[in-house]
Protein backbone atom coordinates (compact mmCIF):
# COMPACT_ATOMS: atom_id res chain seq x y z
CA UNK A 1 0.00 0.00 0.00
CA UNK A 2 1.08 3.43 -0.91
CA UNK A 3 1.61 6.18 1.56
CA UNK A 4 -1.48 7.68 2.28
CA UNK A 5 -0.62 11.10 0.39
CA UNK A 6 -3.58 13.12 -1.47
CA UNK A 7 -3.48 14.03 -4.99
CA UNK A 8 -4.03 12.21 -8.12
CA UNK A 9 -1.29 11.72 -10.74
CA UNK A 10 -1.41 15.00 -13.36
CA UNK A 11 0.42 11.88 -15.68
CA UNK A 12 -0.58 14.50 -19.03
CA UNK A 13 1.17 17.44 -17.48
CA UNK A 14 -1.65 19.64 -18.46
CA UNK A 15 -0.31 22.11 -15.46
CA UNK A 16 -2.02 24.59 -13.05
CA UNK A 17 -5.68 24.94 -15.13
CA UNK A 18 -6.09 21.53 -14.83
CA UNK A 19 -6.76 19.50 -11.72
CA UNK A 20 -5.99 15.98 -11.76
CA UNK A 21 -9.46 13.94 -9.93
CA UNK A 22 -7.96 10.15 -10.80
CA UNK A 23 -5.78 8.56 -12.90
CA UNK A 24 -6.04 5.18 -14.26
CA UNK A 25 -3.41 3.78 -15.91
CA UNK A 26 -3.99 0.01 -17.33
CA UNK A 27 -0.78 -2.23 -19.08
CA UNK A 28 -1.76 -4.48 -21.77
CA UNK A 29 0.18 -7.36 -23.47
CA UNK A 30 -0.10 -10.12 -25.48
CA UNK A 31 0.28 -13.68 -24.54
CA UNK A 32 1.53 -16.81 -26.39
CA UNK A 33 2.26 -20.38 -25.23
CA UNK A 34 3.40 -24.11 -26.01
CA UNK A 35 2.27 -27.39 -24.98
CA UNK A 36 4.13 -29.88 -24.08
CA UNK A 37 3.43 -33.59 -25.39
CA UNK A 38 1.13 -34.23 -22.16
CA UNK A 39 -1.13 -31.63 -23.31
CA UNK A 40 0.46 -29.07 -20.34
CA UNK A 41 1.83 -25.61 -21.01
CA UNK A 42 5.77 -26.37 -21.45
CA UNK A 43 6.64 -22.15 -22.16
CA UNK A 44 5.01 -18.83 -22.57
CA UNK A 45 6.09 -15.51 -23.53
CA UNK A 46 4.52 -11.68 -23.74
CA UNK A 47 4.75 -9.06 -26.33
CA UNK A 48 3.32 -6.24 -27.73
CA UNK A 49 2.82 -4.06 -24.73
CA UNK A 50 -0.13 -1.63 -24.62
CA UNK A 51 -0.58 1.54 -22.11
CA UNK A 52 -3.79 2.84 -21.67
CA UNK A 53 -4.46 5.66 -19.67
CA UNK A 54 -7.89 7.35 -18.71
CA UNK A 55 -7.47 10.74 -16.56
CA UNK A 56 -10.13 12.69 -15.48
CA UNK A 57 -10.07 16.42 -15.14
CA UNK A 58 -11.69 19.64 -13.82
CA UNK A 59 -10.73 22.71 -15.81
CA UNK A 60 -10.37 25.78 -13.28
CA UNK A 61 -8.44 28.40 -15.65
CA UNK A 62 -10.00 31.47 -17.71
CA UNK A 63 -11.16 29.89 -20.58
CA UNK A 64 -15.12 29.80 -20.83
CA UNK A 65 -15.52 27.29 -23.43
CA UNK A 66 -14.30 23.46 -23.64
CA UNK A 67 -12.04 24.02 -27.23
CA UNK A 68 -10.75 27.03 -26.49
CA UNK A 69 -9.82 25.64 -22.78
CA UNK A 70 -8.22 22.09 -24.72
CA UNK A 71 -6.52 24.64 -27.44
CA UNK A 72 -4.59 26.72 -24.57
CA UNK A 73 -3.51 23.58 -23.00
CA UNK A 74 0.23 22.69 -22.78
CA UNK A 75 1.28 26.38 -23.26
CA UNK A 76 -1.31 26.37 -26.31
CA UNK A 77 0.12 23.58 -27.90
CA UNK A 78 -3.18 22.20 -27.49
CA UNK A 79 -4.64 18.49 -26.07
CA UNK A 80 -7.29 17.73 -28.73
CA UNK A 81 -7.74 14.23 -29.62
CA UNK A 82 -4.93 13.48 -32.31
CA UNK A 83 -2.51 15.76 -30.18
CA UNK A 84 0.72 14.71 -27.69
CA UNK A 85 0.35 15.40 -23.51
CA UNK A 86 3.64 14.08 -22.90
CA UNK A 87 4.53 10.39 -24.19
CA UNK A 88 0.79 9.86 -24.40
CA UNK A 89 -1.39 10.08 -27.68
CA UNK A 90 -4.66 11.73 -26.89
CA UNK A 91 -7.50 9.06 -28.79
CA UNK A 92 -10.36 10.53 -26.70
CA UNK A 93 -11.81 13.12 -24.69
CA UNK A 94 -15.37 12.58 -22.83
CA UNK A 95 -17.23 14.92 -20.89
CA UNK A 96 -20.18 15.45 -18.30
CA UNK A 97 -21.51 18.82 -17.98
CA UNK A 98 -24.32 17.70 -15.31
CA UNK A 99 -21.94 18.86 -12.59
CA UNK A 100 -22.49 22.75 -14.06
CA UNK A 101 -26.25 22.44 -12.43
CA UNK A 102 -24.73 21.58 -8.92
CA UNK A 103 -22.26 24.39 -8.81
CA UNK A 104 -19.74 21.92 -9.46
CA UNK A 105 -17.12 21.84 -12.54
CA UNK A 106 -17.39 19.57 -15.57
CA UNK A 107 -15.55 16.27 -15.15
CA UNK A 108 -13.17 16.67 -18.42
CA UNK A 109 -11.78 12.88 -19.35
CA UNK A 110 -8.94 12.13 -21.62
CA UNK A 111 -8.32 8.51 -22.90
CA UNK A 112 -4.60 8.10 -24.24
CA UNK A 113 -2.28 5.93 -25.23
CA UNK A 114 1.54 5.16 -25.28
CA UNK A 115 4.04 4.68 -28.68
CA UNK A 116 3.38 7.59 -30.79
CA UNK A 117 6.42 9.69 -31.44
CA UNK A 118 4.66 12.72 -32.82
CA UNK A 119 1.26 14.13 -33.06
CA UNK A 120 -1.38 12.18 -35.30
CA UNK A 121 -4.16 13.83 -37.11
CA UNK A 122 -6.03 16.13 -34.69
CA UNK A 123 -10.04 16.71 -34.50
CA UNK A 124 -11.56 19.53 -32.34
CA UNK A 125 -14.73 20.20 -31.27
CA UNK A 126 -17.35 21.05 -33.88
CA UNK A 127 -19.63 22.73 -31.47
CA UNK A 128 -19.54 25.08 -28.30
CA UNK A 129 -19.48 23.91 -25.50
CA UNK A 130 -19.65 26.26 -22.15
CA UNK A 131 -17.93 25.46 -19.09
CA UNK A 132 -19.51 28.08 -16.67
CA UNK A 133 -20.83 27.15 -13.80
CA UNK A 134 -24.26 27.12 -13.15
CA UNK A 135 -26.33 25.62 -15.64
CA UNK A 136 -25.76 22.74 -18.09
CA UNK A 137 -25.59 24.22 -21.33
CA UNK A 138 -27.85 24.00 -24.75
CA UNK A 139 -25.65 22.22 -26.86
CA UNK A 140 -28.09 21.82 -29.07
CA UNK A 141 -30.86 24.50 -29.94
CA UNK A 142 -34.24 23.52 -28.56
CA UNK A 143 -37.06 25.31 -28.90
CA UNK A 144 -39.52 23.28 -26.51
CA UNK A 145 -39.99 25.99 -24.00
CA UNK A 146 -42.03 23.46 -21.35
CA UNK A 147 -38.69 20.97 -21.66
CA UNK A 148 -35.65 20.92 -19.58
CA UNK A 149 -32.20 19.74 -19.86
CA UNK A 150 -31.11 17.77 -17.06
CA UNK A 151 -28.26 15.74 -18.23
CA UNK A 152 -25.95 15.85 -21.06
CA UNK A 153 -22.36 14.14 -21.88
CA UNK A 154 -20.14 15.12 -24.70
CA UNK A 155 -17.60 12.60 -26.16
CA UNK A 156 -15.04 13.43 -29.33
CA UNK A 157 -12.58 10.21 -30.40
CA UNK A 158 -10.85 9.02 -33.06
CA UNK A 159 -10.19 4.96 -33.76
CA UNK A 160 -5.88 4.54 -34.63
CA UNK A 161 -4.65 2.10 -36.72
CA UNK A 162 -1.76 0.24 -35.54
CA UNK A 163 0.76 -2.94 -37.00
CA UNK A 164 3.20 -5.56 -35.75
CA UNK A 165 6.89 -5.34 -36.17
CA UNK A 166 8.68 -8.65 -36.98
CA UNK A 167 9.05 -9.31 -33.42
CA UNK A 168 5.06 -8.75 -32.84
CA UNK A 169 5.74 -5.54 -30.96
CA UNK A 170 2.99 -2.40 -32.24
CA UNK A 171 4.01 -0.21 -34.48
CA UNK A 172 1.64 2.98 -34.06
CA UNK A 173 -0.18 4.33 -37.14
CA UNK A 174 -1.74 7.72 -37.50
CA UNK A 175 -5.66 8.14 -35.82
CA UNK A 176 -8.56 8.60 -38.31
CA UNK A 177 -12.36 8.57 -38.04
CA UNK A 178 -13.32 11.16 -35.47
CA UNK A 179 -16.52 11.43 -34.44
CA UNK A 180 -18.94 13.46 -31.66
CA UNK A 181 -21.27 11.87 -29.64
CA UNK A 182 -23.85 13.60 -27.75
CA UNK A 183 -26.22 12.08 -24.86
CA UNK A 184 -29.21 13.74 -23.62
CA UNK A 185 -31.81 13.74 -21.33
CA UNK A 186 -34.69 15.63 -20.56
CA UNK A 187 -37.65 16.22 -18.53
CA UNK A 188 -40.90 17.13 -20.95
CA UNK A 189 -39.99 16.02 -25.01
CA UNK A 190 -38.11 18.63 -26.95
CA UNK A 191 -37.92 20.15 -30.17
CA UNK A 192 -33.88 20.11 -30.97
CA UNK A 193 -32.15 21.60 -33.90
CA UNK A 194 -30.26 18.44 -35.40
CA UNK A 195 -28.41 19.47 -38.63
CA UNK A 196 -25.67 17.43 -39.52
CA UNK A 197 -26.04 14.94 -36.25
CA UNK A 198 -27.57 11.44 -36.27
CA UNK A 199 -29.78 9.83 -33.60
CA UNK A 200 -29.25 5.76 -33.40
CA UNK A 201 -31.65 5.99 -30.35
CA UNK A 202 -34.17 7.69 -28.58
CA UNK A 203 -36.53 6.90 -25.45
CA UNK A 204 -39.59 8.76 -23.93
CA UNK A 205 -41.23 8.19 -20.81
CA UNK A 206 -44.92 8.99 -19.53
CA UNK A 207 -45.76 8.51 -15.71
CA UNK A 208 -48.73 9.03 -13.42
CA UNK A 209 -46.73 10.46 -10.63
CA UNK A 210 -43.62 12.49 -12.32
CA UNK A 211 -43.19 14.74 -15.23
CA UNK A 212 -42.46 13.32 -18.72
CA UNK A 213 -39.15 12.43 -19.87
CA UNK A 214 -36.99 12.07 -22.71
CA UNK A 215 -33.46 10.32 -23.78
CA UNK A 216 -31.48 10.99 -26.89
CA UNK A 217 -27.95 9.88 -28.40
CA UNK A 218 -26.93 11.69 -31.16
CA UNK A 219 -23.28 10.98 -33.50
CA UNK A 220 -21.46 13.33 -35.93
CA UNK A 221 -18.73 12.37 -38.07
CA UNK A 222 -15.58 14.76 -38.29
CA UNK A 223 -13.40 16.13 -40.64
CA UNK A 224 -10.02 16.29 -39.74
CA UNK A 225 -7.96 19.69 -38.75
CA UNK A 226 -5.90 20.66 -41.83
């Protein structure tokens, strides 16, 4: 057991606007083995090793929105997925703006992972997307007056290709098909502005002893930054 010291890991060195709440780092590898003639494992070997982290943040510097707070990251270098925080490549950034209605911050998570050497391509945000405290913000135009927002997570990722060397270790290839994901839900059924997202589900509910409510998951596809 580790001393008993507070403070997560800030393993992305994203520096003072950034507050480290956890950090999750997971090794992966690949396994191989031979049998003997009894049928029993006679050897076994790993390769290929895989690191995975997932770091979640709150943002507490001067920027208002989520892209312009992930472009002024590492001394505006930027963390957008497709971009370098330290040895890691960012392949995903999720986050949950319910906090905003508690007073709280949003919970900002990266996903990244080890053995790129440079930055990959890089997709931003294709939509605002406020950080201010308060109220969980209308991502999405709606123009249901008599509906409410009452929880809503943002994701933006990217899939990256990868190969084996002659010795089966990874060889990293460059990221490609970003995409947005919204999910919604509401009490009362809204009327939302759409354009350009898809909706692979949605989910009402009536009941006898609550308001109405409503569920939606919405996708975009993105182009890359040139």
């Amino acid at each position: 057991m580790s001393a008993g010291t507070h403070g997560a890991t800030d393993i992305l060195g994203l520096g003072a606007d950034w507050e480290a709440q956890d950090t999750n780092l997971a090794t992966t590898r690949d396994r191989i083995s031979s049998p003997a003639a009894n049928g029993d494992e006679s050897a076994s070997t790993t390769f290929g090793e895989q690191i995975e982290v997932a770091v979640p943040y709150i943002y507490v510097g001067a920027e208002t929105d989520l892209g312009a707070a992930l472009d002024a990251a590492l001394s505006a270098v930027g963390v957008n997925v497709g971009q370098l925080a330290g040895t890691y490549l960012i392949t995903g950034i999720s986050v949950d703006l319910s906090p905003l209605a508690e007073g709280k911050r949003a919970m900002i998570s990266f996903i990244v992972v080890n053995g790129f050497a440079a930055a990959s391509a890089v997709y931003k945000p294709s939509v605002t997307i406020s950080l201010v405290v308060g109220s969980i913000p209308d991502i999405l135009t709606n123009s249901d007056a008599d509906s409410e927002l009452t929880s809503e997570k943002y994701a933006i990722a990217a899939s990256h290709g990868t190969d084996r060397d002659a010795d089966g270790e990874i060889i990293r290839g460059s990221t490609y098909g970003g995409s947005e994901t919204l999910e919604l839900e509401f009490y009362g059924v809204p009327t939302l502005v759409t354009t350009g997202w898809d909706i692979p589900s949605e989910a009402s509910r009536d009941s006898n002893a609550d308001y109405s409510a409503s569920s939606f998951s919405l996708i975009k596809g993105l182009a890359r930054e040139v």
